[in-house]
C-alpha atoms as a PDB file:
ATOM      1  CA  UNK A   1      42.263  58.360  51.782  1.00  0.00           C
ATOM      2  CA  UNK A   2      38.966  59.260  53.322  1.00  0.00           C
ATOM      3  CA  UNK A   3      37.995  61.998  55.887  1.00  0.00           C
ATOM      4  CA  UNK A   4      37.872  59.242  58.528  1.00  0.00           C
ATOM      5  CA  UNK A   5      41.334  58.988  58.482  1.00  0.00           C
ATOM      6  CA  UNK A   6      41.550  62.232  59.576  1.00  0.00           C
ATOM      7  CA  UNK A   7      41.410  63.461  63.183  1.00  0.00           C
ATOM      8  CA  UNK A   8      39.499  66.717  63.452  1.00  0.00           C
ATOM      9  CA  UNK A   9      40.215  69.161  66.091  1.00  0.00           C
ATOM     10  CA  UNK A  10      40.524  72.982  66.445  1.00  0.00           C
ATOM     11  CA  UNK A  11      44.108  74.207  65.083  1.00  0.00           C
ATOM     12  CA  UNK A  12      46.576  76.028  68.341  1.00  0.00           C
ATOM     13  CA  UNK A  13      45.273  79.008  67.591  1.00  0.00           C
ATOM     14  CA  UNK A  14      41.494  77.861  68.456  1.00  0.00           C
ATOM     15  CA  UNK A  15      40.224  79.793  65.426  1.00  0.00           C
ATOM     16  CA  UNK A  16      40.566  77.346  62.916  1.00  0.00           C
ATOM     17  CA  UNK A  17      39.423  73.723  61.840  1.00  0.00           C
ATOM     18  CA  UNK A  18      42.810  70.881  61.568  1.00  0.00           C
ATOM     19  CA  UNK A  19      42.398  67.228  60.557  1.00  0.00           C
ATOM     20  CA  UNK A  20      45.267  65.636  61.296  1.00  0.00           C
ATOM     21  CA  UNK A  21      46.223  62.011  59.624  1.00  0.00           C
ATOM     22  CA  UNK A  22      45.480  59.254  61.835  1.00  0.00           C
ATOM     23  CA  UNK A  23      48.383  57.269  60.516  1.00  0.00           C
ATOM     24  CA  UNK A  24      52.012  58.977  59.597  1.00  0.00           C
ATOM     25  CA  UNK A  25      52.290  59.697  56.198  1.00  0.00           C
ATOM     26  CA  UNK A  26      54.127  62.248  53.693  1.00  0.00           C
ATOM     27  CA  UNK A  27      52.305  63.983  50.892  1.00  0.00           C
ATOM     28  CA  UNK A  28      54.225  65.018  47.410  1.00  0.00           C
ATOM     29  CA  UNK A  29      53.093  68.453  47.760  1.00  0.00           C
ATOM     30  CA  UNK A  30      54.612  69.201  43.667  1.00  0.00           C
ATOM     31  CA  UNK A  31      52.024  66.381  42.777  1.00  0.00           C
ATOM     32  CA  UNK A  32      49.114  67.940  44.764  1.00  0.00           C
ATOM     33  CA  UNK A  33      50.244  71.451  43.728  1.00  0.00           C
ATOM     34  CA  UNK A  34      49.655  70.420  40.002  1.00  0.00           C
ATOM     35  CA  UNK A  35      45.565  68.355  41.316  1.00  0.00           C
ATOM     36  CA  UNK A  36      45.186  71.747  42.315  1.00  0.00           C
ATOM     37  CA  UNK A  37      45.854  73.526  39.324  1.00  0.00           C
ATOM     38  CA  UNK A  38      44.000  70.893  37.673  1.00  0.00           C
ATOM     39  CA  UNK A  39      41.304  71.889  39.701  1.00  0.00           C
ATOM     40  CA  UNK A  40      41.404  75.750  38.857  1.00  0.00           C
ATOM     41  CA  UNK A  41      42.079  76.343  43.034  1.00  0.00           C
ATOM     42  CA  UNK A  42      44.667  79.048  43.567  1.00  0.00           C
ATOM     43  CA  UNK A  43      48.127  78.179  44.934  1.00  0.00           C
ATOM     44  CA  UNK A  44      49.169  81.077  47.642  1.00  0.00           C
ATOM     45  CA  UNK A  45      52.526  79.631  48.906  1.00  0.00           C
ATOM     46  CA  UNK A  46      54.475  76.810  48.214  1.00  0.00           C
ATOM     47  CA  UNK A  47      57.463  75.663  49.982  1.00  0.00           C
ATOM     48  CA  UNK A  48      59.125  72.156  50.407  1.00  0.00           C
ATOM     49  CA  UNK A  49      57.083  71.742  53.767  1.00  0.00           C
ATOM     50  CA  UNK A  50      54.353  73.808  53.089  1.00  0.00           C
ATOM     51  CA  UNK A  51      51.205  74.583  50.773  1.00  0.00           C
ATOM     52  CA  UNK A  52      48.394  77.707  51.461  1.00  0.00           C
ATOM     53  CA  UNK A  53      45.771  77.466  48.833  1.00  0.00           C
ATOM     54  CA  UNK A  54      42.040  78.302  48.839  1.00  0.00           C
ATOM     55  CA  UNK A  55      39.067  76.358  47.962  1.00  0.00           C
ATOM     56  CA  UNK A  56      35.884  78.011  47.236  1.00  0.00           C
ATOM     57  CA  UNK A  57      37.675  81.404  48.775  1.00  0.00           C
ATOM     58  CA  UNK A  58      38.301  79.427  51.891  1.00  0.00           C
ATOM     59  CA  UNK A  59      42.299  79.124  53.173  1.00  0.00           C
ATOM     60  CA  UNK A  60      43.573  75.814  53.291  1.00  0.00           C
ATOM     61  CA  UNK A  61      47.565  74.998  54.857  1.00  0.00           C
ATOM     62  CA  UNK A  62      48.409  71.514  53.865  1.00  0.00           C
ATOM     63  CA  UNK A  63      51.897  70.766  55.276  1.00  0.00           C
ATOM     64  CA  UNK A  64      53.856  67.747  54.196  1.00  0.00           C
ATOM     65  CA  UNK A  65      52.836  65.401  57.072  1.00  0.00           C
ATOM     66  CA  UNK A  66      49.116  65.494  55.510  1.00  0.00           C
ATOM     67  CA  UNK A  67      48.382  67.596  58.424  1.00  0.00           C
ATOM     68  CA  UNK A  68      45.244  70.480  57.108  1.00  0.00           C
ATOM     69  CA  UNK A  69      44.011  73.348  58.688  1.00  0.00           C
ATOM     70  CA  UNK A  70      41.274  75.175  56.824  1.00  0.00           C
ATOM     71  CA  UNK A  71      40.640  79.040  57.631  1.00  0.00           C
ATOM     72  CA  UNK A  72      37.310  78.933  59.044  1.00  0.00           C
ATOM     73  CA  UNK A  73      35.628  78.494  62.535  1.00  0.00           C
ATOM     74  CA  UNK A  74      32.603  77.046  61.029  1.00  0.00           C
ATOM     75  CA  UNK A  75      32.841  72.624  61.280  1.00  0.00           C
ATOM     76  CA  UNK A  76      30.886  72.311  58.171  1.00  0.00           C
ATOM     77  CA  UNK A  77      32.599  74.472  55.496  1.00  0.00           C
ATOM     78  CA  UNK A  78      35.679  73.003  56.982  1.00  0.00           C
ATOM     79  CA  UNK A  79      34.400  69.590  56.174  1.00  0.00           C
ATOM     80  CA  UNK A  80      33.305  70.776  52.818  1.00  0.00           C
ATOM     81  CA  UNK A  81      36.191  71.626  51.679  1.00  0.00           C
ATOM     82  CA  UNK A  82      38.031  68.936  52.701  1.00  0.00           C
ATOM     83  CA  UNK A  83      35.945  66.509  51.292  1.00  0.00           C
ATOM     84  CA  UNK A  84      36.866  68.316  48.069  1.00  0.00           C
ATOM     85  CA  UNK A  85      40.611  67.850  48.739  1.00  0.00           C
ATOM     86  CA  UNK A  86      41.036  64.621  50.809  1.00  0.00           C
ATOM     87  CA  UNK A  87      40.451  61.951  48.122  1.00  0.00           C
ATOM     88  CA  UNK A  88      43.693  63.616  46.580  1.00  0.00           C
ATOM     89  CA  UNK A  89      45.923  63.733  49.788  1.00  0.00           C
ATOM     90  CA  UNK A  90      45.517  60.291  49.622  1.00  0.00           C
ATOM     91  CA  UNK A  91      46.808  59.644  45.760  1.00  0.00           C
ATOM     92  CA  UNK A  92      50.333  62.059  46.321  1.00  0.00           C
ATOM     93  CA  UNK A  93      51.820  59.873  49.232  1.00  0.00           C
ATOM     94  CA  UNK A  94      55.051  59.587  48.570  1.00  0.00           C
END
């Protein structure tokens, strides 16, 4: 997957940066939890639905539908840092 097939908006909250899949899809969050250990990127949280992890010291909530919201209000960190992450979403599809 690439970043345009991502929607990006502000999160509810307004604070925050989401891209939200395009198309409907379900990421194996176990098999992106381990890319991210790979990757030396600190795991937070991780639930069945859920995973809260930070890139570069940024916050990053992936849930299950592929749906990201990175902790920032800036557009280009977010897109930074999920340029870092996206590639992967796209290889733990279950």
């Amino acid at each position: 997957m690439q970043r345009q097939d991502f929607e990006q908006g502000k999160c509810n909250s307004g604070r925050n940066i989401q891209f939200s899949p395009k198309a409907r899809i379900t990421v194996d969050l176990n098999k992106f939890a381990a890319f991210l250990e790979r990757q030396y990127f600190p795991i937070e949280i991780q639930t069945p639905s859920l995973l809260i992890f930070k890139v570069g010291g940024i916050q990053v909530d992936l849930n299950s539908s592929g749906k990201t919201i990175v902790k920032t209000e800036s557009t280009e960190i977010a897109r930074s840092v999920f340029s870092e992450i996206v590639r992967e979403i796209g290889q733990c599809l279950k």
